[in-house]
N, C-alpha and C. Protein backbone atom coordinates (compact mmCIF):
# COMPACT_ATOMS: atom_id res chain seq x y z
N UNK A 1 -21.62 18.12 -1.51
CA UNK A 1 -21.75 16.71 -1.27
C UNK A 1 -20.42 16.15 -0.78
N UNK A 2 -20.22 15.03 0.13
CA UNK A 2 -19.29 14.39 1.03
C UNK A 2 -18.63 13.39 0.33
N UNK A 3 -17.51 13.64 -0.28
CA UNK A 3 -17.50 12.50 -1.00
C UNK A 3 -17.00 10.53 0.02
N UNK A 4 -17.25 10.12 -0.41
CA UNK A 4 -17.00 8.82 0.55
C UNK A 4 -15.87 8.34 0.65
N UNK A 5 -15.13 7.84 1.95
CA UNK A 5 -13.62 7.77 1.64
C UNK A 5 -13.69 6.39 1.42
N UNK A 6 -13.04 5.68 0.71
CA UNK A 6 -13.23 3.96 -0.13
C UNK A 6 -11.29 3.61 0.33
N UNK A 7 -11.65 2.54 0.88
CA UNK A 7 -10.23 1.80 1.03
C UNK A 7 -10.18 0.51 0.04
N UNK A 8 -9.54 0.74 -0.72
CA UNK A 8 -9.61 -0.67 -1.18
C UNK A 8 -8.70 -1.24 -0.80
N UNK A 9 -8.76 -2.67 -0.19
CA UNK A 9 -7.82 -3.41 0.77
C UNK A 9 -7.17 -4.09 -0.64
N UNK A 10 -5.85 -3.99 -0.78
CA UNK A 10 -4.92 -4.95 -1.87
C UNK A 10 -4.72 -6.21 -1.12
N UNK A 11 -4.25 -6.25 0.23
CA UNK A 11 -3.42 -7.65 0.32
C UNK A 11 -3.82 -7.69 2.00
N UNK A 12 -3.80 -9.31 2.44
CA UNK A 12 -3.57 -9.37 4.03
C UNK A 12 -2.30 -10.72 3.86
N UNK A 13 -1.44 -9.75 4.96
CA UNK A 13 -0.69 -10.62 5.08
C UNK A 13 -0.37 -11.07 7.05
N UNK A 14 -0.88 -11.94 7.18
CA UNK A 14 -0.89 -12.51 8.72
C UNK A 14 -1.03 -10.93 9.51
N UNK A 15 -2.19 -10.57 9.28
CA UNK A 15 -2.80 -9.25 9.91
C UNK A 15 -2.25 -7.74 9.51
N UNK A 16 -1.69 -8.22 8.82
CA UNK A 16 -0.98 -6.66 7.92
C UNK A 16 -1.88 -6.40 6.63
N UNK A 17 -2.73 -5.21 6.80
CA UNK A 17 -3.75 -5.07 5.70
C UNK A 17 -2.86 -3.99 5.15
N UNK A 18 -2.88 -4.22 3.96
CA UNK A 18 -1.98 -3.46 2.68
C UNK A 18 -3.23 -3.15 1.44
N UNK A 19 -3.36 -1.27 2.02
CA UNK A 19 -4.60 -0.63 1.12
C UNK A 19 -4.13 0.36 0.56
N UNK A 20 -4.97 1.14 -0.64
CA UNK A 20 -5.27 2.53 -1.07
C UNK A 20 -6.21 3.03 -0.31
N UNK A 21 -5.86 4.32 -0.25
CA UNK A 21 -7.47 5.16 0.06
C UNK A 21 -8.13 6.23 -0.76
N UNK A 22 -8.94 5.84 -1.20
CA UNK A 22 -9.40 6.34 -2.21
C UNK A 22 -9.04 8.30 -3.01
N UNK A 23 -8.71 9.23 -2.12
CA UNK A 23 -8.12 10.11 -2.63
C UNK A 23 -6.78 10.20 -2.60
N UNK A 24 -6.28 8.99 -2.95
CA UNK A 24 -4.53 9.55 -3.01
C UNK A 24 -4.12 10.15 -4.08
N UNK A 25 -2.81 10.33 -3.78
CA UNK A 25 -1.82 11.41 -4.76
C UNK A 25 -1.01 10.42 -5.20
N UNK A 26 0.18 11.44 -6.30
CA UNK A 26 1.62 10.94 -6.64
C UNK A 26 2.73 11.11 -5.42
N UNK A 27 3.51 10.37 -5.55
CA UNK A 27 3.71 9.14 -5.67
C UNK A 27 2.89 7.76 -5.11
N UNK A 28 3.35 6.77 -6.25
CA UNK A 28 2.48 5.20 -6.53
C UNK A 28 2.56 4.94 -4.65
N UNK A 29 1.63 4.76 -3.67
CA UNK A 29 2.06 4.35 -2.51
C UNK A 29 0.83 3.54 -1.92
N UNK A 30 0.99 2.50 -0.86
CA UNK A 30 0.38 1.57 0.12
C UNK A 30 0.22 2.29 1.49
N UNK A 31 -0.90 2.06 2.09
CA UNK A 31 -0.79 2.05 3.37
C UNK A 31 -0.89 0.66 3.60
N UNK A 32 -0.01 0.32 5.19
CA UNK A 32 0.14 -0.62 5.68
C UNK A 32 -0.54 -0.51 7.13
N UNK A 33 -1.68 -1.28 7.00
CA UNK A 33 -2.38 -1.03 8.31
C UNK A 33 -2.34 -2.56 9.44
N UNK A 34 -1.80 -2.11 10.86
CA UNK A 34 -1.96 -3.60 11.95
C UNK A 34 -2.34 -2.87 13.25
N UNK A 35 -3.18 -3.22 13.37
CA UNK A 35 -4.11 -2.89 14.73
C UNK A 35 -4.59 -1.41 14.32
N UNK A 36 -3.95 -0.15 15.51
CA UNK A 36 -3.72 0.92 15.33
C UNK A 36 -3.16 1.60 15.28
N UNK A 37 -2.02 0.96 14.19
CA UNK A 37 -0.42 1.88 13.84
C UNK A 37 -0.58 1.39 12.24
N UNK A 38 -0.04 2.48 11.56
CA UNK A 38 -0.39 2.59 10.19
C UNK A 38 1.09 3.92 9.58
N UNK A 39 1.59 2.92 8.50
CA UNK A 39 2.89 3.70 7.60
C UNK A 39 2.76 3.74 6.13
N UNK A 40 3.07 4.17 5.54
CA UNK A 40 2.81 3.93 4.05
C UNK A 40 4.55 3.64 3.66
N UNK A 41 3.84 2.85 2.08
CA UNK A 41 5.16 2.73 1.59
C UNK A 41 5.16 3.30 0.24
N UNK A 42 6.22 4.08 -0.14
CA UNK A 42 6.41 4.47 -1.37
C UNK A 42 7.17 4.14 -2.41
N UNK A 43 6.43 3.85 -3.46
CA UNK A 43 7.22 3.13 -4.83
C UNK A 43 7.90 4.11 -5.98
N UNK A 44 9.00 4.17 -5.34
CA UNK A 44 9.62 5.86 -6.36
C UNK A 44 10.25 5.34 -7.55
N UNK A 45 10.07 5.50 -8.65
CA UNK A 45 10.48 5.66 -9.92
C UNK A 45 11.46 6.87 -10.64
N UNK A 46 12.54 6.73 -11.26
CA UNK A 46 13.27 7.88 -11.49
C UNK A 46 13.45 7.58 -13.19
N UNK A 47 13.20 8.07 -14.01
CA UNK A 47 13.26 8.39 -15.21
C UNK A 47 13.18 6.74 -15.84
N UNK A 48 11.08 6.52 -15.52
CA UNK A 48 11.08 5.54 -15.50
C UNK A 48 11.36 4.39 -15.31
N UNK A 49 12.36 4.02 -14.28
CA UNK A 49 12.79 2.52 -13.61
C UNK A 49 12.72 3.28 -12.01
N UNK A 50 12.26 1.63 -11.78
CA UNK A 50 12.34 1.31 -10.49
C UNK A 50 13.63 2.02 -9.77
N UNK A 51 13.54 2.94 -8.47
CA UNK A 51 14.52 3.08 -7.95
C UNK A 51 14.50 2.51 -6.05
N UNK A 52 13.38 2.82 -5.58
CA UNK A 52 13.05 1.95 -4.39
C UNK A 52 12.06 2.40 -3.57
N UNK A 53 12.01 1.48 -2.54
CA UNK A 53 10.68 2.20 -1.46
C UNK A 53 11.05 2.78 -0.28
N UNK A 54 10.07 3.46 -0.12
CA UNK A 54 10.64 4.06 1.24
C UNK A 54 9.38 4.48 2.16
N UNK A 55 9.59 3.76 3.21
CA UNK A 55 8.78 3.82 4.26
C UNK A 55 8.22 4.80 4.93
N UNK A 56 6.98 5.71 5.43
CA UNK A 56 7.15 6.79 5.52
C UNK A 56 6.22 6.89 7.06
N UNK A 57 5.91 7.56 8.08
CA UNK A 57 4.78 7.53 8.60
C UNK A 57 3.88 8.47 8.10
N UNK A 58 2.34 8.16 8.98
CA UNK A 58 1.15 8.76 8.52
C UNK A 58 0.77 9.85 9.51
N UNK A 59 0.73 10.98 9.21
CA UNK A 59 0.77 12.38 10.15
C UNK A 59 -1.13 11.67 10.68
N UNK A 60 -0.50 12.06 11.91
CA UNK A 60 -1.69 11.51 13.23
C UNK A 60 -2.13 10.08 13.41
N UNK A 61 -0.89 9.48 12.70
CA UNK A 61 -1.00 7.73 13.19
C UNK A 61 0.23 7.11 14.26
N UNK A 62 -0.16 6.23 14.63
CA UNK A 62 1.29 5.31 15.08
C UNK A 62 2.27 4.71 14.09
N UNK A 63 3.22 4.48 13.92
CA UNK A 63 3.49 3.90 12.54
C UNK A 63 3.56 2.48 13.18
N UNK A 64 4.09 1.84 11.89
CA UNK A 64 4.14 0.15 12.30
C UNK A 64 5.41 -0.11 13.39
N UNK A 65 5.10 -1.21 14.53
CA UNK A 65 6.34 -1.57 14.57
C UNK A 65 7.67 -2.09 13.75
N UNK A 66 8.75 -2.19 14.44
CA UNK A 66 9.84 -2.66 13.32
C UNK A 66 9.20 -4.08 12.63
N UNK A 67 8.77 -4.78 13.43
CA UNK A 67 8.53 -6.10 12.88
C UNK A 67 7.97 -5.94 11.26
N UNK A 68 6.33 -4.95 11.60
CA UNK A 68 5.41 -4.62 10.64
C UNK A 68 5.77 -3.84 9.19
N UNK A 69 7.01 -2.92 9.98
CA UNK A 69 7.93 -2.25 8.63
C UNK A 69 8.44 -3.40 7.92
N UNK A 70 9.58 -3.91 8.55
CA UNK A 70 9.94 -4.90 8.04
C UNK A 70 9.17 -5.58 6.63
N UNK A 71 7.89 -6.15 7.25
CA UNK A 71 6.75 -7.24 6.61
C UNK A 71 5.96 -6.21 5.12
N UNK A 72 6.11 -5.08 5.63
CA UNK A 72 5.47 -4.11 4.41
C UNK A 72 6.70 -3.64 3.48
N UNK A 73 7.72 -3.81 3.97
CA UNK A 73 8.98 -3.42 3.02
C UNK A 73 8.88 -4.38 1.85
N UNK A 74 8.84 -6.03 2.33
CA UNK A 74 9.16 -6.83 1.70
C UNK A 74 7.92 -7.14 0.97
N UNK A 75 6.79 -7.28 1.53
CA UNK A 75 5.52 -7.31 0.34
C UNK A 75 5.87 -6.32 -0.65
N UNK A 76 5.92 -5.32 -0.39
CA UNK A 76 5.85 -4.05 -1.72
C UNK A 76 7.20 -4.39 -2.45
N UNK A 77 7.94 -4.66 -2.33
CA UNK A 77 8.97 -5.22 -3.12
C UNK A 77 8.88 -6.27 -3.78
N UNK A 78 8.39 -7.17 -3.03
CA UNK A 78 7.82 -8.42 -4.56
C UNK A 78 6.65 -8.11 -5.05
N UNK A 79 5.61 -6.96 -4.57
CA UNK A 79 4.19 -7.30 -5.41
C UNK A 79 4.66 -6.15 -6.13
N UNK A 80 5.53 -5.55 -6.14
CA UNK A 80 5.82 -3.96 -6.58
C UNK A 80 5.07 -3.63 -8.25
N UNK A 81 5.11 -4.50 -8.86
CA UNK A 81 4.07 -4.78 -10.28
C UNK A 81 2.93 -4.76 -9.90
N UNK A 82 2.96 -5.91 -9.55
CA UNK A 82 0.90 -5.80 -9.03
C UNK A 82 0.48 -4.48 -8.59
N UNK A 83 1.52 -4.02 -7.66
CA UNK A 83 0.57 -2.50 -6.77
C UNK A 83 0.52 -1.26 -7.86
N UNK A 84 1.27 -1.66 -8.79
CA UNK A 84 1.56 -0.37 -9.93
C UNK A 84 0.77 -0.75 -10.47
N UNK A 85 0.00 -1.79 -11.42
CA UNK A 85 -0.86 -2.39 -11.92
C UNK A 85 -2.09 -1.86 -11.16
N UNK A 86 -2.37 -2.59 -10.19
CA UNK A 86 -3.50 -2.08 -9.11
C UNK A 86 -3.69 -0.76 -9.33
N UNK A 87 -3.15 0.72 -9.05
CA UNK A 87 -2.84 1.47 -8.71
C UNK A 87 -3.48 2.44 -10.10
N UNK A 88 -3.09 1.40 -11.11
CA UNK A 88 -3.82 2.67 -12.18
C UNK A 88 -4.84 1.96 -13.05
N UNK A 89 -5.37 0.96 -12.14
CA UNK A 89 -6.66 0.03 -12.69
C UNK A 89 -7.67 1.08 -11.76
N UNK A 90 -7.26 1.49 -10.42
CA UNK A 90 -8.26 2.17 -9.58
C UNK A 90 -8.22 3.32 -9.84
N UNK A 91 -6.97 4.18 -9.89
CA UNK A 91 -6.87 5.19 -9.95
C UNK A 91 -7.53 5.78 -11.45
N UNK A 92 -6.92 5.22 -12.63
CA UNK A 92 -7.14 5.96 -13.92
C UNK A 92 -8.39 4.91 -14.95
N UNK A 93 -8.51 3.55 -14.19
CA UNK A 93 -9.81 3.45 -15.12
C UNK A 93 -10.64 2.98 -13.64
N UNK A 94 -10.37 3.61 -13.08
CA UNK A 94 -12.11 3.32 -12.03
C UNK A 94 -12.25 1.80 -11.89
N UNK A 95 -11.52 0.60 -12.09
CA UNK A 95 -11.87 -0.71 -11.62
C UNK A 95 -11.29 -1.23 -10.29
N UNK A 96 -12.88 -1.65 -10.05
CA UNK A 96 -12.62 -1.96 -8.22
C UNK A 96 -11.55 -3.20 -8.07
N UNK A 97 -11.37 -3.50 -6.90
CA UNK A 97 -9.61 -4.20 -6.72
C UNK A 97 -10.65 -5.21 -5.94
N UNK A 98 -9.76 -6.23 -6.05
CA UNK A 98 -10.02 -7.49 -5.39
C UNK A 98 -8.77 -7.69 -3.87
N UNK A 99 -9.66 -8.03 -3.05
CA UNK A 99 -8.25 -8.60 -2.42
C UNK A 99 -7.63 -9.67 -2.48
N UNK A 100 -6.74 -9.72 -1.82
CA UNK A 100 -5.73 -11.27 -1.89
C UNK A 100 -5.09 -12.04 -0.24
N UNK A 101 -5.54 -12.33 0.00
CA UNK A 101 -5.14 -13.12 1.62
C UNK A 101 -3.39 -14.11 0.68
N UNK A 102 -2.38 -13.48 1.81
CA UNK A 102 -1.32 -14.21 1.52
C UNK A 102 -0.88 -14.89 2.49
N UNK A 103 -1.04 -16.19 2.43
CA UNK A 103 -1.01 -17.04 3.59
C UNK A 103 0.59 -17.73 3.50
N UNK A 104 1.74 -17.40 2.60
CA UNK A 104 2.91 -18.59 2.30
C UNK A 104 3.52 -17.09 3.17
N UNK A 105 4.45 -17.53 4.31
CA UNK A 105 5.79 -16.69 4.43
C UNK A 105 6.28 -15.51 3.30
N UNK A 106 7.00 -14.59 3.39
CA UNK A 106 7.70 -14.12 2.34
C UNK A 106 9.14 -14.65 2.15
């Protein structure tokens, strides 16, 4: 059986869709999707604290422009709770995610 690939969209920010996809791994990470260029960002932790993110591309995508890096650096840095939160509401108890349209500047 096929299993179904599920995006759950976390955030839009002025056309920057910020998702999971449903079989991810460790490390805690976002894809950042605008048009058809797509990067992930990663939330690395080192002996439990925050140590930082780091931007990565997606093998057989475009990545974001600078602008779009930029805009996904700085969301995941202030929602950086929420997405860890998020992250093991979906991941470890199975509850579906809501999205969030962020309409204020960062």
């Amino acid at each position: 059986m096929l299993k179904t690939l599920v995006m759950p969209k976390l955030y839009e920010y002025f056309g920057l869709i910020i998702l999971f996809y449903s079989h991810e791994h460790q490390p805690i990470h976002v894809h950042g999707k605008f048009q058809d260029r797509e990067s992930k960002a990663e939330i690395v932790f080192e002996n439990g604290k925050f140590k930082e993110i780091i931007i990565k591309e997606v093998p057989g995508k475009m990545p974001l422009d600078a602008k779009n890096t930029k805009k996904l650096k700085q969301l995941v840095e202030l929602y950086r709770d929420d997405i860890v939160r998020k992250w093991i509401d979906f991941f470890v108890y199975n509850i579906e995610i809501s999205a969030e349209k962020i309409t204020k500047k960062l």
